[in-house]
C-alpha atoms as a PDB file:
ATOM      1  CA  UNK A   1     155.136 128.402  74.101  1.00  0.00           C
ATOM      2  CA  UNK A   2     152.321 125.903  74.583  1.00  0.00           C
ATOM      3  CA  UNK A   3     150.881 123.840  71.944  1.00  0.00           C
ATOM      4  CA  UNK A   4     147.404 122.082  71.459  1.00  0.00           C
ATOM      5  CA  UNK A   5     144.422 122.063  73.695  1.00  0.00           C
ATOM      6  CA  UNK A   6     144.830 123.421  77.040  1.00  0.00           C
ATOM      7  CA  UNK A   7     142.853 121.354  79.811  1.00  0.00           C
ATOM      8  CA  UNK A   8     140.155 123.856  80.107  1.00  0.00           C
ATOM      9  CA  UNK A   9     138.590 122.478  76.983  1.00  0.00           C
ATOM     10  CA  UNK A  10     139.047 118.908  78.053  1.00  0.00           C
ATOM     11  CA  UNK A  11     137.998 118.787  81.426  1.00  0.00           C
ATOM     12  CA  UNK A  12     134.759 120.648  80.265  1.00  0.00           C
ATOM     13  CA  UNK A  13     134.403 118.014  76.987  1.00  0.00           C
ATOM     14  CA  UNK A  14     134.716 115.306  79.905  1.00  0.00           C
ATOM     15  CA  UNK A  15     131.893 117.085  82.596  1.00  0.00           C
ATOM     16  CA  UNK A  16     129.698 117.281  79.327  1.00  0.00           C
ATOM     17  CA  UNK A  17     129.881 113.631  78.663  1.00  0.00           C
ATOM     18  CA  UNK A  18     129.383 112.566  82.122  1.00  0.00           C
ATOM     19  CA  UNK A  19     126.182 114.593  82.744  1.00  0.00           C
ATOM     20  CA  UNK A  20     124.948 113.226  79.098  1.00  0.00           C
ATOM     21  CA  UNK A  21     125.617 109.440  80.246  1.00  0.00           C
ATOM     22  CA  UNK A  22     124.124 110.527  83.754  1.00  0.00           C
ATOM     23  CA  UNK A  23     121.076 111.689  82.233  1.00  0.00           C
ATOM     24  CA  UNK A  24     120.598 108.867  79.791  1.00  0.00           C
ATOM     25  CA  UNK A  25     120.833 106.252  82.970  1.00  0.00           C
ATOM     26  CA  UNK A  26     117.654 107.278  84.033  1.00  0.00           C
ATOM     27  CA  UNK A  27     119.265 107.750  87.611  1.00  0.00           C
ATOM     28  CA  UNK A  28     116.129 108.761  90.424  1.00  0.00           C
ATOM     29  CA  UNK A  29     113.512 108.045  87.797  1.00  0.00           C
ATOM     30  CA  UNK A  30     111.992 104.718  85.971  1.00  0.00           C
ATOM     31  CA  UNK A  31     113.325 103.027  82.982  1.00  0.00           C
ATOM     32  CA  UNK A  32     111.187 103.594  79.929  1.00  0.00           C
ATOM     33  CA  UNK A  33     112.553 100.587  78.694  1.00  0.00           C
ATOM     34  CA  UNK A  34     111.380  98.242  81.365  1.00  0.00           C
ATOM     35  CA  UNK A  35     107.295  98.502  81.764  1.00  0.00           C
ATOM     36  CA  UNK A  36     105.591  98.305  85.489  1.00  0.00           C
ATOM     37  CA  UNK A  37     102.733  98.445  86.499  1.00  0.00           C
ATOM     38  CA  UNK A  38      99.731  95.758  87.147  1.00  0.00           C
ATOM     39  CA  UNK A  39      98.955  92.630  85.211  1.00  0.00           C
ATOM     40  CA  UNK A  40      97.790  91.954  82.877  1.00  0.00           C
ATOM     41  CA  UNK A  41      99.826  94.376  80.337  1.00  0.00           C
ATOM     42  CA  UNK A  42      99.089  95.173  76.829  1.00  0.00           C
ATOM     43  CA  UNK A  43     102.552  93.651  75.603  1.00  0.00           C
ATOM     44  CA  UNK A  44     101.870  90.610  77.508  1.00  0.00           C
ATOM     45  CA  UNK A  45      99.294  89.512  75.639  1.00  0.00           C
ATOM     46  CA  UNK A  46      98.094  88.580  72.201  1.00  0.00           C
ATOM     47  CA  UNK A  47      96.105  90.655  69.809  1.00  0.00           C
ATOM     48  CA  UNK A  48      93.303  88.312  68.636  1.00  0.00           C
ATOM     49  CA  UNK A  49      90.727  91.108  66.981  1.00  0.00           C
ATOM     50  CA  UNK A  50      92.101  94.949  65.756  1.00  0.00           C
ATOM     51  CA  UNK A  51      89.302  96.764  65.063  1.00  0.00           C
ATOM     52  CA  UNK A  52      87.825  99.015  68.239  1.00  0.00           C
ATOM     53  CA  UNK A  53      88.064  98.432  70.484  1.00  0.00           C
ATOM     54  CA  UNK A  54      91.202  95.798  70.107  1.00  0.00           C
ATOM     55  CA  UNK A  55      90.881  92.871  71.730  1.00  0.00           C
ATOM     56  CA  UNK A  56      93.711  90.597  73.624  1.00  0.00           C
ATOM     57  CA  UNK A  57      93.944  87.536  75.421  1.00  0.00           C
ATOM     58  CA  UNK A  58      96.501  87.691  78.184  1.00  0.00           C
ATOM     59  CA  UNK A  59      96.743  84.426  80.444  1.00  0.00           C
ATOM     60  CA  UNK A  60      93.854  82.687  79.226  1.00  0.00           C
ATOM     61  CA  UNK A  61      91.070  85.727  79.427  1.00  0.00           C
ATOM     62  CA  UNK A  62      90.255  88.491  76.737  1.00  0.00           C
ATOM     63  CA  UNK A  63      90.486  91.534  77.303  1.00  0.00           C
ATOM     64  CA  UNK A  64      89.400  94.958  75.138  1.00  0.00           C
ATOM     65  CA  UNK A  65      91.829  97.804  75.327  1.00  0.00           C
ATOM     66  CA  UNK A  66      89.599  99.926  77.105  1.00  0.00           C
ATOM     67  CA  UNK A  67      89.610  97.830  79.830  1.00  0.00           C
ATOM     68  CA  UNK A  68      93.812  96.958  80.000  1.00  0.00           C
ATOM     69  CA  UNK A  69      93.903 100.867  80.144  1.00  0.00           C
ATOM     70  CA  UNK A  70      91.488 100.806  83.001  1.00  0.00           C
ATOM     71  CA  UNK A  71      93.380  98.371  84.923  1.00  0.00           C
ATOM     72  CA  UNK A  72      96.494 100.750  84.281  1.00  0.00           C
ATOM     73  CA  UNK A  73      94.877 103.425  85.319  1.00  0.00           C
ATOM     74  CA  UNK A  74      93.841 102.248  88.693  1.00  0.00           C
ATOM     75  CA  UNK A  75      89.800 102.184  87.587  1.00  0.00           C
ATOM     76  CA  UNK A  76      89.161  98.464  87.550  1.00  0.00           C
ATOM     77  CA  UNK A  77      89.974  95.962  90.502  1.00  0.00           C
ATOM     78  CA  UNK A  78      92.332  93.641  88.743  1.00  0.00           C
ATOM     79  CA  UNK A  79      91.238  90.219  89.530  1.00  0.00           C
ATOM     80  CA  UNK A  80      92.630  87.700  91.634  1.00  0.00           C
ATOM     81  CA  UNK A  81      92.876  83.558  91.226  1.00  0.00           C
END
């Protein structure tokens, strides 16, 4: 007579946690943790004014939010030194 778990139950318990840490590594698609895209980035800079639009300096040169969103986006040329 067998007692305890048979394997069934653990070798499914163990394909469940390896798809769950699979999934959580983000494997084939982009970190959410790490940003990307152009420069300059909203949490690279400094809020200076909150009111709307917000403004930020990044590197020297404000910015409004409209416009870091624009530069996100792909709608405004990002200037070059």
């Amino acid at each position: 007579m067998r007692i305890g778990l048979g394997s069934r139950p653990l070798w499914a318990g163990v394909v469940a946690v390896g798809l769950w840490a699979t999934a959580l590594s983000g494997c084939g698609s982009r970190n959410p943790f790490l940003s990307e895209g152009p420069e300059p980035r909203v949490e690279d800079c400094a809020q200076i004014r909150q009111a709307t639009p917000s403004q930020y300096v990044c590197n020297g040169k404000t910015y409004t939010a409209v416009q870091l969103s624009d530069i996100r986006h792909g709608l405004t040329p990002i200037a070059t030194k």
